[in-house]
C-alpha atoms as a PDB file:
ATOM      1  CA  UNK A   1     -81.576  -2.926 -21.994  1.00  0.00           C
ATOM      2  CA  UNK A   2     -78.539   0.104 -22.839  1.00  0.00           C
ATOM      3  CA  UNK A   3     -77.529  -2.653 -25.440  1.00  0.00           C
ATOM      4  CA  UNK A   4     -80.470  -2.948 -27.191  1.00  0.00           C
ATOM      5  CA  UNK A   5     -81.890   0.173 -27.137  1.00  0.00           C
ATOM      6  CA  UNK A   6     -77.906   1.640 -28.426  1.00  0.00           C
ATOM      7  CA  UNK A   7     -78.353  -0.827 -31.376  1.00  0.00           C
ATOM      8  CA  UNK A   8     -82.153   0.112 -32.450  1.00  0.00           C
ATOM      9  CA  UNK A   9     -81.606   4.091 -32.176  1.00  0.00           C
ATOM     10  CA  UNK A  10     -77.691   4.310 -33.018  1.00  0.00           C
ATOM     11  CA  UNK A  11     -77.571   1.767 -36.194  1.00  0.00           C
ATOM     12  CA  UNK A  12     -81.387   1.050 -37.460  1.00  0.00           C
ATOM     13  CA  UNK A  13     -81.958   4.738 -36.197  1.00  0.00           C
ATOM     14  CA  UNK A  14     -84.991   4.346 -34.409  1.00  0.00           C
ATOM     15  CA  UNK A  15     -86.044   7.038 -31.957  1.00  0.00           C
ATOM     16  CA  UNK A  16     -86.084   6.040 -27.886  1.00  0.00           C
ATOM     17  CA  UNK A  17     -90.187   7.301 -27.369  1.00  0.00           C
ATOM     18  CA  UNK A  18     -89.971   6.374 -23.366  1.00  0.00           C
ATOM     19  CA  UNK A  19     -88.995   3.905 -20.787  1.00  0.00           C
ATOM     20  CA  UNK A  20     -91.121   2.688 -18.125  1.00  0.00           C
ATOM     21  CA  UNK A  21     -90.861   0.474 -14.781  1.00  0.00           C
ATOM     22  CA  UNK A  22     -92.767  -2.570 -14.491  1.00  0.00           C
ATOM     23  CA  UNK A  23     -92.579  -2.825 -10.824  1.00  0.00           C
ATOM     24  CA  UNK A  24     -94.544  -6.326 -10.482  1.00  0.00           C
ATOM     25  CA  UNK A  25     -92.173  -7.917 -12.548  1.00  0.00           C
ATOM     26  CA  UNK A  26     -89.224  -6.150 -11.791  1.00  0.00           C
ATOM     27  CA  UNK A  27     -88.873  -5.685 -15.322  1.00  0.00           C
ATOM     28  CA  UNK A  28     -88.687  -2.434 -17.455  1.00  0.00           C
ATOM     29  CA  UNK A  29     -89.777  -1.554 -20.700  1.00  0.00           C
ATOM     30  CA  UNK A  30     -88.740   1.168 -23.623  1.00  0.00           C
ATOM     31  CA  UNK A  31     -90.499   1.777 -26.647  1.00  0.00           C
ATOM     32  CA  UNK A  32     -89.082   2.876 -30.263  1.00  0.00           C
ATOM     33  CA  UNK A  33     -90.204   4.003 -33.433  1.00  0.00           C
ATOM     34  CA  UNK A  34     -88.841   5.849 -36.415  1.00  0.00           C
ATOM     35  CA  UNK A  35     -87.959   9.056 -36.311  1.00  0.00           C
ATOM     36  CA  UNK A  36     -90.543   9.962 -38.685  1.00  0.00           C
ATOM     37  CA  UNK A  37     -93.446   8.211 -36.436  1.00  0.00           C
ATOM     38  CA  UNK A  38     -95.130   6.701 -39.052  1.00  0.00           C
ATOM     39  CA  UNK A  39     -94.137   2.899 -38.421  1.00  0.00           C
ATOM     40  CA  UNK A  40     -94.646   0.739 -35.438  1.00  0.00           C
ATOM     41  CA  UNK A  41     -93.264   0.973 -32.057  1.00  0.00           C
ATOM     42  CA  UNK A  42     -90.943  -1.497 -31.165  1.00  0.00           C
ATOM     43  CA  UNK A  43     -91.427  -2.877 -27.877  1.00  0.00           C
ATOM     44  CA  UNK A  44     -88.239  -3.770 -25.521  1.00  0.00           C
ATOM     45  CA  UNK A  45     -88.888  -5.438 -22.184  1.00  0.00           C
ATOM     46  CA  UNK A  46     -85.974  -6.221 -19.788  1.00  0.00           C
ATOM     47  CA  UNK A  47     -86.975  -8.223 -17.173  1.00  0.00           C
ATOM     48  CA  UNK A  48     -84.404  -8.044 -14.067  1.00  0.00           C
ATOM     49  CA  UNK A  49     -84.318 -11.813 -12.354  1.00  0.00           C
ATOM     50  CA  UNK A  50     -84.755 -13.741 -15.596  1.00  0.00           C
ATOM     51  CA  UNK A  51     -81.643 -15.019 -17.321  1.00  0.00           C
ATOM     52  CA  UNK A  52     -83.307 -17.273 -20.326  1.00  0.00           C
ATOM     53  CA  UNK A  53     -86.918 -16.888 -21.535  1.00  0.00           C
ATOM     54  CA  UNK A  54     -88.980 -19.618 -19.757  1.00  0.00           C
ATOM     55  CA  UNK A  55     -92.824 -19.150 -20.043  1.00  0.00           C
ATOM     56  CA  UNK A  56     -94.434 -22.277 -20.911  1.00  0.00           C
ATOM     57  CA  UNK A  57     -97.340 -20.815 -23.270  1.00  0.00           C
ATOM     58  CA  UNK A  58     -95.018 -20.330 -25.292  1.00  0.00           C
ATOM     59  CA  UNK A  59     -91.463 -22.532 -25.335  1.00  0.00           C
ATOM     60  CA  UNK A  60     -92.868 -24.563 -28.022  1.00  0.00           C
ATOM     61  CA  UNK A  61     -93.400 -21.683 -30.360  1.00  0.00           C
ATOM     62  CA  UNK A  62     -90.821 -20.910 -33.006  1.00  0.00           C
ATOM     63  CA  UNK A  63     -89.908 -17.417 -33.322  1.00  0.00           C
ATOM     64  CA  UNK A  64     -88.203 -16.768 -36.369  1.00  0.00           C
ATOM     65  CA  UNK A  65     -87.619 -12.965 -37.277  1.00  0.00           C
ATOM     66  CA  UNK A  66     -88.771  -9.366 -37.078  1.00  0.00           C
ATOM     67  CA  UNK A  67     -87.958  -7.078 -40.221  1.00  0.00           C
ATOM     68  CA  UNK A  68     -87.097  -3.615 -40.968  1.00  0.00           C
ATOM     69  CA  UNK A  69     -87.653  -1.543 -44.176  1.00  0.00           C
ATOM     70  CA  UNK A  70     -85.070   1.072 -44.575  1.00  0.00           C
ATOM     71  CA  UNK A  71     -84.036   3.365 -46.964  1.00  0.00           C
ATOM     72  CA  UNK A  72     -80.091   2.544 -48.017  1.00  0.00           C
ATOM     73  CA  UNK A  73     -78.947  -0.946 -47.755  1.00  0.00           C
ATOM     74  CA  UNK A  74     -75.195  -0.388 -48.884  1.00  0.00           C
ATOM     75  CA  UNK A  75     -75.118   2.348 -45.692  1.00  0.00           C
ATOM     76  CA  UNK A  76     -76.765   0.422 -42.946  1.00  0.00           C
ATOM     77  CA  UNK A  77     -74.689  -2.973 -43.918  1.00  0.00           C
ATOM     78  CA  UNK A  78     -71.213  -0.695 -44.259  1.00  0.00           C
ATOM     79  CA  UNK A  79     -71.823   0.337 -40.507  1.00  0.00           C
ATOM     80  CA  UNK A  80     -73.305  -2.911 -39.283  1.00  0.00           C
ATOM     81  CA  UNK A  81     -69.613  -4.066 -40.567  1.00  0.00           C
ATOM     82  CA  UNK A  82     -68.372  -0.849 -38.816  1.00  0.00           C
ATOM     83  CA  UNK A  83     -69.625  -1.810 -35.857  1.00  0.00           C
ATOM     84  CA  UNK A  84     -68.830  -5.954 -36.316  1.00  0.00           C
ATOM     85  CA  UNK A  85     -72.835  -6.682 -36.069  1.00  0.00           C
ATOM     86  CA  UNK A  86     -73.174 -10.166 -37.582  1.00  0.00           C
ATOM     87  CA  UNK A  87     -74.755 -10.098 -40.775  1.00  0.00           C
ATOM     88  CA  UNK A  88     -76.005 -13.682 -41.455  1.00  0.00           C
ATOM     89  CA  UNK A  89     -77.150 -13.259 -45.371  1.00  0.00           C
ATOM     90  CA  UNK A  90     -75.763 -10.598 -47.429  1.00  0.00           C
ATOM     91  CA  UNK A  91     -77.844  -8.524 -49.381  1.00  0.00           C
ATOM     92  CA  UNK A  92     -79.174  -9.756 -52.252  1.00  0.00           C
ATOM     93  CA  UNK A  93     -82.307  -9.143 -54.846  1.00  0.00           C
ATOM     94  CA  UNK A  94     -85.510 -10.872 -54.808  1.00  0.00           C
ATOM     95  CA  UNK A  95     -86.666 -11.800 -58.086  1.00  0.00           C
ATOM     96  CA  UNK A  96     -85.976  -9.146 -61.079  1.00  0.00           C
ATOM     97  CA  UNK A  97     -88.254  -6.767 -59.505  1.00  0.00           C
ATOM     98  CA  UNK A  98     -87.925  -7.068 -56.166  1.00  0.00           C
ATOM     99  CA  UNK A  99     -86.667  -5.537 -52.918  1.00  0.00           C
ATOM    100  CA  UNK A 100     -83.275  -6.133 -51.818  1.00  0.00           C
ATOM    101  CA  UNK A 101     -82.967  -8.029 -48.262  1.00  0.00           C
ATOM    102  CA  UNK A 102     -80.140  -8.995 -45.809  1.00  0.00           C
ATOM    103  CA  UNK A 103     -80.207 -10.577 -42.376  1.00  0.00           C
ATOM    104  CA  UNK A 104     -77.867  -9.323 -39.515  1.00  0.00           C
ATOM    105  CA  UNK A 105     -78.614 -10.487 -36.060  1.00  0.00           C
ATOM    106  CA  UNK A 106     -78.760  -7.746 -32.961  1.00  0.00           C
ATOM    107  CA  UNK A 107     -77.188  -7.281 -29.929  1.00  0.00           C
ATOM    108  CA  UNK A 108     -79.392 -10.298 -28.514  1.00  0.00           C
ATOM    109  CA  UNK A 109     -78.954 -12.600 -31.410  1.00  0.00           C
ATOM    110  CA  UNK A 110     -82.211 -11.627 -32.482  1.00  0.00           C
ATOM    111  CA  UNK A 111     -82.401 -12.469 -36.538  1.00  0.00           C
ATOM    112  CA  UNK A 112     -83.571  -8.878 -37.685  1.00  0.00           C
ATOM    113  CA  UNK A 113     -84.410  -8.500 -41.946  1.00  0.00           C
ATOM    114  CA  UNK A 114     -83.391  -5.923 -43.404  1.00  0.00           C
ATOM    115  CA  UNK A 115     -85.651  -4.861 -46.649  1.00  0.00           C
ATOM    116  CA  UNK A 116     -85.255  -1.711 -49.032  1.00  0.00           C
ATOM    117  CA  UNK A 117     -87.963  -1.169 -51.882  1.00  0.00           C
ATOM    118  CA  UNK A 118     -86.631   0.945 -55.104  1.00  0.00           C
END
């Protein structure tokens, strides 16, 4: 859980809102947001015993992503390098018009998208 809530606050810059014991899971959750508090909450859930997700509703679903918009893409991706995050598509333009995206995985291996409208 200190890894993943480090990489959300200290390089996407989100803001730690509050962590919370789930006692009948032995689990534990923390929520983020921007620091402005106008996007979502992220939602982080550590759960203590478990050591690969198993839960059969949903082993045959394919997760693929969760996205970000930010503001500076030639920042973030200088300290994601900085900091040796892996950054699985460079940025690059879609279409003439528009946004610029990358793809750098987390501190899970979670494929995160990174998106920044001009």
């Amino acid at each position: 859980m200190e890894r993943s809530i480090d990489f959300y606050t200290r390089l996407l810059g989100l803001e730690l809102l509050g962590r919370h014991e789930i006692p009948q899971n032995n689990a534990e959750i923390a929520f983020l947001q921007d620091r402005d508090g106008k996007g979502a909450k992220l939602e982080l859930t550590f759960y203590r015993k478990q050591k690969k997700f198993i839960q059969a509703d949903y082993e045959d679903r394919i997760f693929d992503h969760i996205a970000f918009e930010i503001k500076d893409m030639k920042q973030i991706i200088l300290t994601m390098r900085k900091e040796n995050v892996a950054i699985t598509d460079e940025p690059f333009k879609l279409g003439p018009t528009g946004p610029i995206i990358a793809f750098i995985e987390d501190s899970d291996g979670t494929l995160i998208e990174l998106i920044e409208r001009k």
